[in-house]
N, C-alpha and C. Protein backbone atom coordinates (compact mmCIF):
# COMPACT_ATOMS: atom_id res chain seq x y z
N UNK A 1 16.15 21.25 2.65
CA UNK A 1 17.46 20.66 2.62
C UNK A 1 18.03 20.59 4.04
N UNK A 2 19.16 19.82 4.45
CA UNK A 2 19.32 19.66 5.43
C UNK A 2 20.71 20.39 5.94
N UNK A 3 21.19 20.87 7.08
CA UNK A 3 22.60 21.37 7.66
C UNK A 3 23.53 21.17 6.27
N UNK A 4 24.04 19.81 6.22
CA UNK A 4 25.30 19.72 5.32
C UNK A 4 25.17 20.53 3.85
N UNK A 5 24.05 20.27 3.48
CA UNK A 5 23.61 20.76 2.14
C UNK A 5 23.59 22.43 2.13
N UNK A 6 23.25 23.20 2.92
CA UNK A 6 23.31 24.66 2.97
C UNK A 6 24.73 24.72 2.95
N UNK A 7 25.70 24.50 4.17
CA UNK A 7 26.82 24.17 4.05
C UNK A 7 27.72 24.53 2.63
N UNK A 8 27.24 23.40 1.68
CA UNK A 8 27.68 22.84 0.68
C UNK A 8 27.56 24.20 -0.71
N UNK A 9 26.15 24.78 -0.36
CA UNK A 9 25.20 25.42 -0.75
C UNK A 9 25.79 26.60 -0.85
N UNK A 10 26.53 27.18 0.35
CA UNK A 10 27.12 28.42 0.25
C UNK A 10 28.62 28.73 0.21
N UNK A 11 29.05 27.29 0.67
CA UNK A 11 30.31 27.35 0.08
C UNK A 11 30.53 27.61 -1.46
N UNK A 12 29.79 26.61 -1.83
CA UNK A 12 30.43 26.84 -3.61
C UNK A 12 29.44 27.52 -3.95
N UNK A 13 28.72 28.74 -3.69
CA UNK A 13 28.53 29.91 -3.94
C UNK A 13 29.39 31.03 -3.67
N UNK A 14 30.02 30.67 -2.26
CA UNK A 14 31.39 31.44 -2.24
C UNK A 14 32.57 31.56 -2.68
N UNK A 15 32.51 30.16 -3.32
CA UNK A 15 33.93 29.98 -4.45
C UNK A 15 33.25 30.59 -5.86
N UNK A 16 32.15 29.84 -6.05
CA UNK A 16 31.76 30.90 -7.22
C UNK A 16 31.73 32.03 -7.56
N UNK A 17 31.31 32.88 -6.07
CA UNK A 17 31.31 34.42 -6.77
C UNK A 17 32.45 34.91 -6.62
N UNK A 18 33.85 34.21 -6.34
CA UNK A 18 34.90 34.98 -6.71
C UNK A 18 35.18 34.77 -8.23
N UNK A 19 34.78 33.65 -8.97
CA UNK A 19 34.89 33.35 -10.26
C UNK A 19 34.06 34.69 -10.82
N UNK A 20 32.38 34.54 -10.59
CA UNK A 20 31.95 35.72 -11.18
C UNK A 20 32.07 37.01 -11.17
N UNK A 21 32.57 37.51 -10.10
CA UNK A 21 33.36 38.63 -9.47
C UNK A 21 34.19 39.15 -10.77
N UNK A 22 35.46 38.27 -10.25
CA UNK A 22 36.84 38.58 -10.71
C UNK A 22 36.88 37.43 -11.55
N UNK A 23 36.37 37.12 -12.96
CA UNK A 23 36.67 35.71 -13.81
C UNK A 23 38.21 35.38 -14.54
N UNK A 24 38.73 36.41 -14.45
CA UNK A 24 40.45 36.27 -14.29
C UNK A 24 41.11 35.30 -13.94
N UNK A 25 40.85 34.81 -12.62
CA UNK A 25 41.52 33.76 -11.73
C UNK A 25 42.76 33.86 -11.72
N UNK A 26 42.59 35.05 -11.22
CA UNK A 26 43.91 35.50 -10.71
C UNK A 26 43.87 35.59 -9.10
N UNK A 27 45.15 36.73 -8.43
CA UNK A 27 44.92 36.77 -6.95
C UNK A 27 43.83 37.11 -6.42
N UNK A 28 43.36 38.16 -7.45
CA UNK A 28 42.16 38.74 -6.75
C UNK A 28 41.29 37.97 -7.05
N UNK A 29 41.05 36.95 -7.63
CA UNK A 29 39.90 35.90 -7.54
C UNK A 29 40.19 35.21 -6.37
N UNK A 30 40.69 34.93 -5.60
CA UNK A 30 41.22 34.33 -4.50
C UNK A 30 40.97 35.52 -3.41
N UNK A 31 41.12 36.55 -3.59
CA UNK A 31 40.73 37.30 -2.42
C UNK A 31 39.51 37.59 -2.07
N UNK A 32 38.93 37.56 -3.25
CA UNK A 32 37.09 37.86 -3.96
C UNK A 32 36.30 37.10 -2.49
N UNK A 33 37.31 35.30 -3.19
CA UNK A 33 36.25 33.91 -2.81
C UNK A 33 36.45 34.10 -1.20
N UNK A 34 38.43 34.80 -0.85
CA UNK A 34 38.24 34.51 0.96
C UNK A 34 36.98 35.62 1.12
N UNK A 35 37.19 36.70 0.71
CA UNK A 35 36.02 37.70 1.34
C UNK A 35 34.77 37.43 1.73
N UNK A 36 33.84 36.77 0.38
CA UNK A 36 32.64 36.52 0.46
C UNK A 36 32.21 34.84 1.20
N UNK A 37 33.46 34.40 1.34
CA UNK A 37 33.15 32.73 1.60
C UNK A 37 32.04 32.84 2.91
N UNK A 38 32.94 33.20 4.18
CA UNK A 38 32.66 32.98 5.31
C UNK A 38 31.16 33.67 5.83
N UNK A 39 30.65 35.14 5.06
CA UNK A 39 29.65 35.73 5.08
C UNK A 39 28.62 34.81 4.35
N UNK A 40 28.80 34.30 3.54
CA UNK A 40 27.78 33.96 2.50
C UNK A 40 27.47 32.20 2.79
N UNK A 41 28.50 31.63 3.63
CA UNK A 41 27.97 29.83 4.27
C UNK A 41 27.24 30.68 5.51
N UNK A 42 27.83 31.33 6.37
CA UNK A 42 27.04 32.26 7.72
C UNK A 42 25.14 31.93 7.11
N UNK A 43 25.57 33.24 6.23
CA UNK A 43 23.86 33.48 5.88
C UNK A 43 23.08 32.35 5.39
N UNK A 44 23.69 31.75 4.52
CA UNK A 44 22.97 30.51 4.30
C UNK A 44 22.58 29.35 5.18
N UNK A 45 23.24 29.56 6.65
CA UNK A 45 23.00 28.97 7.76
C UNK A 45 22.09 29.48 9.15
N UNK A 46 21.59 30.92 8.68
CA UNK A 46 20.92 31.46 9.50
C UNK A 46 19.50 31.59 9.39
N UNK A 47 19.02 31.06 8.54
CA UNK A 47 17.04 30.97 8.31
C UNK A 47 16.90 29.75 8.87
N UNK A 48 17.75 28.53 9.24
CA UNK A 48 17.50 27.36 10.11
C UNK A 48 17.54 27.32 11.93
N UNK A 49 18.02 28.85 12.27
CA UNK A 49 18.23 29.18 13.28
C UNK A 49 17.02 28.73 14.27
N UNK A 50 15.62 29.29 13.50
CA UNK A 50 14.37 29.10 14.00
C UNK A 50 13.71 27.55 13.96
N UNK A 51 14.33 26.45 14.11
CA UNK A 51 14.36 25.55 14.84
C UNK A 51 14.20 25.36 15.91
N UNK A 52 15.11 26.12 16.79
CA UNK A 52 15.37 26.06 18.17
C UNK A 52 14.32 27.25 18.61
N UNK A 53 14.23 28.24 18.18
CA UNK A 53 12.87 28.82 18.95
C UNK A 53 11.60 29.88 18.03
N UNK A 54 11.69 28.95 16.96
CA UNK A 54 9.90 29.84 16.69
C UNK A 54 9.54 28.36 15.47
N UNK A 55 8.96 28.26 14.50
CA UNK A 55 8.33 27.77 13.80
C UNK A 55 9.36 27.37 12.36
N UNK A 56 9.83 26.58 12.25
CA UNK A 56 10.36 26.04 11.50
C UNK A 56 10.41 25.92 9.61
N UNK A 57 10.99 26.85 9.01
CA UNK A 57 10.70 26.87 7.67
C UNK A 57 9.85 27.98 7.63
N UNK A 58 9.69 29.11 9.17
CA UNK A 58 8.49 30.06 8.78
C UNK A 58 9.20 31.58 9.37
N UNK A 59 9.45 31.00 10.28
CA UNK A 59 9.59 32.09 11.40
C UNK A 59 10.54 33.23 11.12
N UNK A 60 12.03 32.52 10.55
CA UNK A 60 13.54 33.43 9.74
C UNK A 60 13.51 32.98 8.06
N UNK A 61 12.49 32.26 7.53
CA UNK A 61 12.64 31.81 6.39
C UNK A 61 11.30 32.67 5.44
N UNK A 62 11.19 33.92 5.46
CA UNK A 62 10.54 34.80 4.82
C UNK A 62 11.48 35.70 3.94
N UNK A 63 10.44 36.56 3.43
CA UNK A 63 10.80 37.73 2.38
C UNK A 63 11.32 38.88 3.46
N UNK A 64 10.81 39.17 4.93
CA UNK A 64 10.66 40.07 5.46
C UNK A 64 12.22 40.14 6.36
N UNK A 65 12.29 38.98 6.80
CA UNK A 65 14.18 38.63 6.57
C UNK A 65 14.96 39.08 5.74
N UNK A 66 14.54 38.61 4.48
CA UNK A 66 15.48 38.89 3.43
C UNK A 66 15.49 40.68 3.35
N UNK A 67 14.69 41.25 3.15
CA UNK A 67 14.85 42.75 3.28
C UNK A 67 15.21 43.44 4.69
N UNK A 68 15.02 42.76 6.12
CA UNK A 68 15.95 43.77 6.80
C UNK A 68 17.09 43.56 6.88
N UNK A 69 17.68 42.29 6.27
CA UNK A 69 19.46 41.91 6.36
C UNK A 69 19.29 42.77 5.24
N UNK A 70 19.15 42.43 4.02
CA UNK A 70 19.47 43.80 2.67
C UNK A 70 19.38 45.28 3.13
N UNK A 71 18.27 45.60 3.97
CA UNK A 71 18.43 46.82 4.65
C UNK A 71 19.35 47.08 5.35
N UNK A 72 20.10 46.44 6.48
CA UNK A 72 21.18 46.44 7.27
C UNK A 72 22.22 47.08 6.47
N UNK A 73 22.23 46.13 5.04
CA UNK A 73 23.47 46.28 4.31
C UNK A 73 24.05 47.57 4.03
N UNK A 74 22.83 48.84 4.25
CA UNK A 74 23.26 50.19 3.77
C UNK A 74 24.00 50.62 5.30
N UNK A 75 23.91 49.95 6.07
CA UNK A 75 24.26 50.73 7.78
C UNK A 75 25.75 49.70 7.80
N UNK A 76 25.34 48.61 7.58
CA UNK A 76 26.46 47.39 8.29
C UNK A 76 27.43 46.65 6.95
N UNK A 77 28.53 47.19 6.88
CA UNK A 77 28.69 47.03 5.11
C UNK A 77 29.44 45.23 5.49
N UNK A 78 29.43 45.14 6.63
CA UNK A 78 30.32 43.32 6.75
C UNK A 78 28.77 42.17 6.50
N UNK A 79 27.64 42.73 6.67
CA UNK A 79 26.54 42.03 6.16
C UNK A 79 26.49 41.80 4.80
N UNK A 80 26.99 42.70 3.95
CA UNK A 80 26.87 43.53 2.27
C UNK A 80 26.67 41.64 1.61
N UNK A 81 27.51 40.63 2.17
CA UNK A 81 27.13 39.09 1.88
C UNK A 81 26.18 38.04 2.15
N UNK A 82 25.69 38.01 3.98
CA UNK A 82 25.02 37.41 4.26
C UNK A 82 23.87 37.27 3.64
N UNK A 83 23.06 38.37 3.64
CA UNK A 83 22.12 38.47 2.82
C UNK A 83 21.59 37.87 1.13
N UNK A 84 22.83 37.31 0.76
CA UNK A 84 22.89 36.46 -0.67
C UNK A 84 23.06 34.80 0.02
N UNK A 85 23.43 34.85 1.24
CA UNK A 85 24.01 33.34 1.75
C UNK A 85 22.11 32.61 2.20
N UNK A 86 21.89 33.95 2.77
CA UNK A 86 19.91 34.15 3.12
C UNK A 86 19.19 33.65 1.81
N UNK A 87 19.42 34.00 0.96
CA UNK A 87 18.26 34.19 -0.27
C UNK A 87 18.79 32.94 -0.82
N UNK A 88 19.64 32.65 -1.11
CA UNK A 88 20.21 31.41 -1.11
C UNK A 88 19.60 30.03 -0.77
N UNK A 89 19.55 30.30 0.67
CA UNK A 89 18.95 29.41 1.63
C UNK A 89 17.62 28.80 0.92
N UNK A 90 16.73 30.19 0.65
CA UNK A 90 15.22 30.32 0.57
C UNK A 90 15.25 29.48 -0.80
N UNK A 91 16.28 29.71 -1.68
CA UNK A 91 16.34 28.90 -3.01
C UNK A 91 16.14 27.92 -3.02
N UNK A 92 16.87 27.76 -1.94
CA UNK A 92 17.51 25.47 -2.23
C UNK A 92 15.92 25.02 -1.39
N UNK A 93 15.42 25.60 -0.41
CA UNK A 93 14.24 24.74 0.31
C UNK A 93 13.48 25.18 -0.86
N UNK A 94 13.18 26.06 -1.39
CA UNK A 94 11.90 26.39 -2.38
C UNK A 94 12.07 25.54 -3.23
N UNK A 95 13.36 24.95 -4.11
CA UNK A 95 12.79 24.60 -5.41
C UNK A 95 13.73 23.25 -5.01
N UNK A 96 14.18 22.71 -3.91
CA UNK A 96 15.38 22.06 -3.93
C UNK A 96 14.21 21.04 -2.98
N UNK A 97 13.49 21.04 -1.96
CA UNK A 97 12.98 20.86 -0.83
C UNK A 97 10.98 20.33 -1.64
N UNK A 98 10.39 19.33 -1.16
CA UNK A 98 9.38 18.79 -1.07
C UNK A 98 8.46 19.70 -0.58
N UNK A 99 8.76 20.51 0.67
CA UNK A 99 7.91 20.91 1.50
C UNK A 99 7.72 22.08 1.57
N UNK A 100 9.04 23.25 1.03
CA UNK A 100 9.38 24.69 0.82
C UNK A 100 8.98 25.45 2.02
N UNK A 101 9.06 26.84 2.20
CA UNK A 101 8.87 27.54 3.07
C UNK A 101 7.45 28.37 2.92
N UNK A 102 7.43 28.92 4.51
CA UNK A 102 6.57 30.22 3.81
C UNK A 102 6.79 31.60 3.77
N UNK A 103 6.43 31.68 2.38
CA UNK A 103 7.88 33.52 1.93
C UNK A 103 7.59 34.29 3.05
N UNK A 104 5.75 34.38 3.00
CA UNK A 104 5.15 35.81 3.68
C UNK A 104 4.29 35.51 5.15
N UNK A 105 5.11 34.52 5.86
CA UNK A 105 5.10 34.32 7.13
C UNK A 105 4.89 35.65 7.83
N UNK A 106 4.85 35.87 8.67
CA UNK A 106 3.81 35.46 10.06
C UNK A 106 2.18 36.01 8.73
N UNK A 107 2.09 36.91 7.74
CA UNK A 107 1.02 37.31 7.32
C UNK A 107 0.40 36.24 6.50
N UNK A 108 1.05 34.93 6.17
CA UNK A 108 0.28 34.27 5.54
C UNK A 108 1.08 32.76 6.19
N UNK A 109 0.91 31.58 6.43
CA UNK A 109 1.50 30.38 6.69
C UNK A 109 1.26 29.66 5.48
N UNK A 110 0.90 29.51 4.28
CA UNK A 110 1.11 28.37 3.54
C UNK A 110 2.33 28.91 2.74
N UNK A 111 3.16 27.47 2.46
CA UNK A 111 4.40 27.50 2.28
C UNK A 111 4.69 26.89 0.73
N UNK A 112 5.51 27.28 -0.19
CA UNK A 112 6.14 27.56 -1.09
C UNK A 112 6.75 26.67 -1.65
N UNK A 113 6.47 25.92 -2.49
CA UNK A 113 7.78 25.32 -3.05
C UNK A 113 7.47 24.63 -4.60
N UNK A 114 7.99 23.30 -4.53
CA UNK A 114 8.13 23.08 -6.06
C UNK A 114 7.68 21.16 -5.84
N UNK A 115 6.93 20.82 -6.75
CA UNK A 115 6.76 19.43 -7.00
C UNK A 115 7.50 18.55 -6.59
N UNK A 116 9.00 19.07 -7.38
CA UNK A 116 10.31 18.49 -7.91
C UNK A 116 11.40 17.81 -7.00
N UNK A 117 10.73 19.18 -5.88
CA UNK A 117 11.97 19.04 -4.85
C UNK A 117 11.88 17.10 -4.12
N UNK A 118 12.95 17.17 -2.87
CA UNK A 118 13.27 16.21 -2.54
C UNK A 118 12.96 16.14 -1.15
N UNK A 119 13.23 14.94 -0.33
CA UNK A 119 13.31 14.99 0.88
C UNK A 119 14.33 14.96 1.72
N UNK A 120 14.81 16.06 2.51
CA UNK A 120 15.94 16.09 3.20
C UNK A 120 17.16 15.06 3.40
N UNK A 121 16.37 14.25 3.03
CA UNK A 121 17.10 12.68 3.68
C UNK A 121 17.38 11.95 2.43
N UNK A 122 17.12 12.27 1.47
CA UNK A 122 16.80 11.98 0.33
C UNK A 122 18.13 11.56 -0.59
N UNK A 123 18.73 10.51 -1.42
CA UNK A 123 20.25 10.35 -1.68
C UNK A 123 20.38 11.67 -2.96
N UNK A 124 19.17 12.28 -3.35
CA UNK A 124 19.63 13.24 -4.06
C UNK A 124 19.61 14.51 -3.92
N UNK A 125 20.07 14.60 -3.05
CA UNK A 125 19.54 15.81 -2.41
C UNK A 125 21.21 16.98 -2.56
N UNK A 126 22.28 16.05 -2.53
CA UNK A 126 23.50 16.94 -3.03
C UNK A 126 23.35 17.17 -4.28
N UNK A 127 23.31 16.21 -5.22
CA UNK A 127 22.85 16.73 -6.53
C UNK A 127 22.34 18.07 -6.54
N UNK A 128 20.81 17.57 -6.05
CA UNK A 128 19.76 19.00 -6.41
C UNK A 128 20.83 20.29 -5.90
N UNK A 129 21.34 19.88 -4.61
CA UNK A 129 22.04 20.88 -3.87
C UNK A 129 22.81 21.98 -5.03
N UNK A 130 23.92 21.26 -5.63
CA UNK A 130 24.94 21.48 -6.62
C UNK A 130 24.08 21.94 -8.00
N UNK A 131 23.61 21.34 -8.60
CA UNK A 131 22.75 22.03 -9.28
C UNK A 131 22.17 23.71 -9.09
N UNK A 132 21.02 23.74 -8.19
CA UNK A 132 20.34 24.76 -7.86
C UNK A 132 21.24 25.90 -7.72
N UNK A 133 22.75 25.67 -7.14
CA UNK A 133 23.81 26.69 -6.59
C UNK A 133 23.94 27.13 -8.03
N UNK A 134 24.37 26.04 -9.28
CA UNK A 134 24.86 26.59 -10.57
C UNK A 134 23.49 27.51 -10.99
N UNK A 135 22.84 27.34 -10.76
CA UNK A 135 21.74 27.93 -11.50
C UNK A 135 21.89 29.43 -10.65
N UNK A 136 21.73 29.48 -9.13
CA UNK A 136 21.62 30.70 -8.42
C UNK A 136 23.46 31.24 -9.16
N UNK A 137 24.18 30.84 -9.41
CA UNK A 137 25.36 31.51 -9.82
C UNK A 137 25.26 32.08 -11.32
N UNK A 138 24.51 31.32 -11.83
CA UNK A 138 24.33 32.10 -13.28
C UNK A 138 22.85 33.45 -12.85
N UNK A 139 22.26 33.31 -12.28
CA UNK A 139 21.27 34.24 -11.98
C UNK A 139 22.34 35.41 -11.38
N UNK A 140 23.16 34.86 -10.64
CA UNK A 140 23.62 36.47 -10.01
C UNK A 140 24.86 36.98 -11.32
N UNK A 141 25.68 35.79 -12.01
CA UNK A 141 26.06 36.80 -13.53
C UNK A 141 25.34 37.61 -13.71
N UNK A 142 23.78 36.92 -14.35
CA UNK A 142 22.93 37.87 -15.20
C UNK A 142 22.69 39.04 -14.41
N UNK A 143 22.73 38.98 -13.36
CA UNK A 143 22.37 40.21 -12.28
C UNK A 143 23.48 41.41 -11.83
N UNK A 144 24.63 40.45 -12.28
CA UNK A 144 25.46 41.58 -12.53
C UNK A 144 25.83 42.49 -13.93
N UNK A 145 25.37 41.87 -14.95
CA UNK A 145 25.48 42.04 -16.41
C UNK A 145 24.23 43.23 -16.64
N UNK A 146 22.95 43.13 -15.85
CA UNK A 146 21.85 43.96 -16.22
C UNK A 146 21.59 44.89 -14.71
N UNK A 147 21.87 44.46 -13.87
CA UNK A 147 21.73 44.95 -13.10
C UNK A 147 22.84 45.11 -11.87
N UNK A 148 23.36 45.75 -11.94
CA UNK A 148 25.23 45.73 -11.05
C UNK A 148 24.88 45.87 -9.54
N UNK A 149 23.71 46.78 -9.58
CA UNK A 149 23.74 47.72 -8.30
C UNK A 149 22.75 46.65 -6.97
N UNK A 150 22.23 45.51 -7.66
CA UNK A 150 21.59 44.46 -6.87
C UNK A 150 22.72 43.91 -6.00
N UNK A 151 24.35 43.34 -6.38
CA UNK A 151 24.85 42.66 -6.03
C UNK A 151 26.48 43.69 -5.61
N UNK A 152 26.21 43.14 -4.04
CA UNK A 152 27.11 44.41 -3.36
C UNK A 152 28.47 43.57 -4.30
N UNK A 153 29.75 45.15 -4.05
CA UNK A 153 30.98 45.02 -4.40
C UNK A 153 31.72 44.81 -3.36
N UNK A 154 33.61 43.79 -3.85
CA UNK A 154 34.23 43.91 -3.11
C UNK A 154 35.17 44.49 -2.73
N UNK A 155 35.23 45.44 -1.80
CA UNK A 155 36.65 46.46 -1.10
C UNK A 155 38.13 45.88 -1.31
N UNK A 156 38.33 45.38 -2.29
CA UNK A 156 40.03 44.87 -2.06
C UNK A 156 40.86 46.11 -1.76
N UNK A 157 40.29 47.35 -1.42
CA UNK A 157 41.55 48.45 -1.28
C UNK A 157 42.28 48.06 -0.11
N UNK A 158 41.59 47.37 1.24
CA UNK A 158 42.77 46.61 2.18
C UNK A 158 43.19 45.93 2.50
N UNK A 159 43.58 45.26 1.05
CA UNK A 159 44.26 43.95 1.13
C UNK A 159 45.05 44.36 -0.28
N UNK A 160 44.89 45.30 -1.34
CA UNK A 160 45.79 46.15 -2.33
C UNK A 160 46.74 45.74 -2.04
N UNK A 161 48.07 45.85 -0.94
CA UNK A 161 48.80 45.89 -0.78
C UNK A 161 49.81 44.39 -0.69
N UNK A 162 48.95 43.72 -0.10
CA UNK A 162 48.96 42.03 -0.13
C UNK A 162 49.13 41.39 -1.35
N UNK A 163 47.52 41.88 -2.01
CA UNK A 163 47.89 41.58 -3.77
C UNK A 163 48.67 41.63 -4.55
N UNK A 164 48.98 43.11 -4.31
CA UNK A 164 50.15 43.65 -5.31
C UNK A 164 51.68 42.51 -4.73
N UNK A 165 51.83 42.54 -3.90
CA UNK A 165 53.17 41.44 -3.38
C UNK A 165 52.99 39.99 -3.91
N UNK A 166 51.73 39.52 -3.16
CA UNK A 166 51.26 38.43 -3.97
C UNK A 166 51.99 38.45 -5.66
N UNK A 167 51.27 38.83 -6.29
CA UNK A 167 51.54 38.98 -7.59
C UNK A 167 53.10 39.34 -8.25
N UNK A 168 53.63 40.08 -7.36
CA UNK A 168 55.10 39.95 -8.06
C UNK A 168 56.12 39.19 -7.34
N UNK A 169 55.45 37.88 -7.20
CA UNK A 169 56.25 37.22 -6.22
C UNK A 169 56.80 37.41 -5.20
N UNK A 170 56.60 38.48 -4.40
CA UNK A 170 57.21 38.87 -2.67
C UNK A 170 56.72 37.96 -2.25
């Protein structure tokens, strides 16, 4: 997929997981979506990095990525998002993309993907885009429904105070 489409990709993954978060839609669904927005388009924009200097679709677009940002997450808790904006990424080229990546780069180079996918340039390529996101948004429900402890939480304790005003009209 191309720039705009990741973009697109992690934005309304970031509006989404304040829906799945907090499905209320209330303030704190709004605080959910500012929290995770800006971390989670970031990450979904950082496995294209390696364009400019290593191998393209290989080099930041592995499994081995995806686990030292998830690793980080126990040291660096403002990462606790990127890392979903990452895996993300790997989604939309794998099943979204003609050409896919390769997961287990530098130890293996053939690359990953799906029949189905499209070509970057391709007029359907927002579609697939929008699509694939609904699908990665119902995967991380189910992932919070069976499994909680996969998908970091959000700290509203410092912004509590905001909310609470928010909400009674201050």
């Amino acid at each position: 997929m191309n720039k705009k489409d990741h973009i697109l990709n992690g934005g309304l993954l970031g509006i989404g997981l304040g829906f799945v978060l907090h499905p209320e839609g209330n303030v704190q669904t709004l605080v959910t979506m500012a929290a995770v927005f800006v971390p989670v388009v970031l990450g979904a924009l950082v496995p294209d990095i390696d364009t400019e200097f290593g191998r393209h679709r290989k080099t930041l677009h592995n499994v081995f990525v995806v686990a030292v940002l998830y690793g980080y997450t126990i040291y660096f808790s403002n990462l606790q998002w990127v890392w979903i904006g990452v895996v993300s990424h790997f989604v939309l080229d794998v099943l979204g993309s003609k050409r896919g990546i390769a997961l287990f780069y530098p130890l293996w180079d053939e690359e990953f993907g799906t029949p189905v996918g499209v070509t970057t340039s391709s007029q359907y390529a927002t579609v697939i885009t929008i699509v694939i996101t609904l699908v990665e948004l119902g995967a991380i429900y189910a992932l919070l429904t069976y499994a909680p402890s996969v998908i970091p939480t959000v700290d509203l304790s410092a912004v509590s105070v905001s909310v609470q005003a928010l909400g009674s009209g201050v």
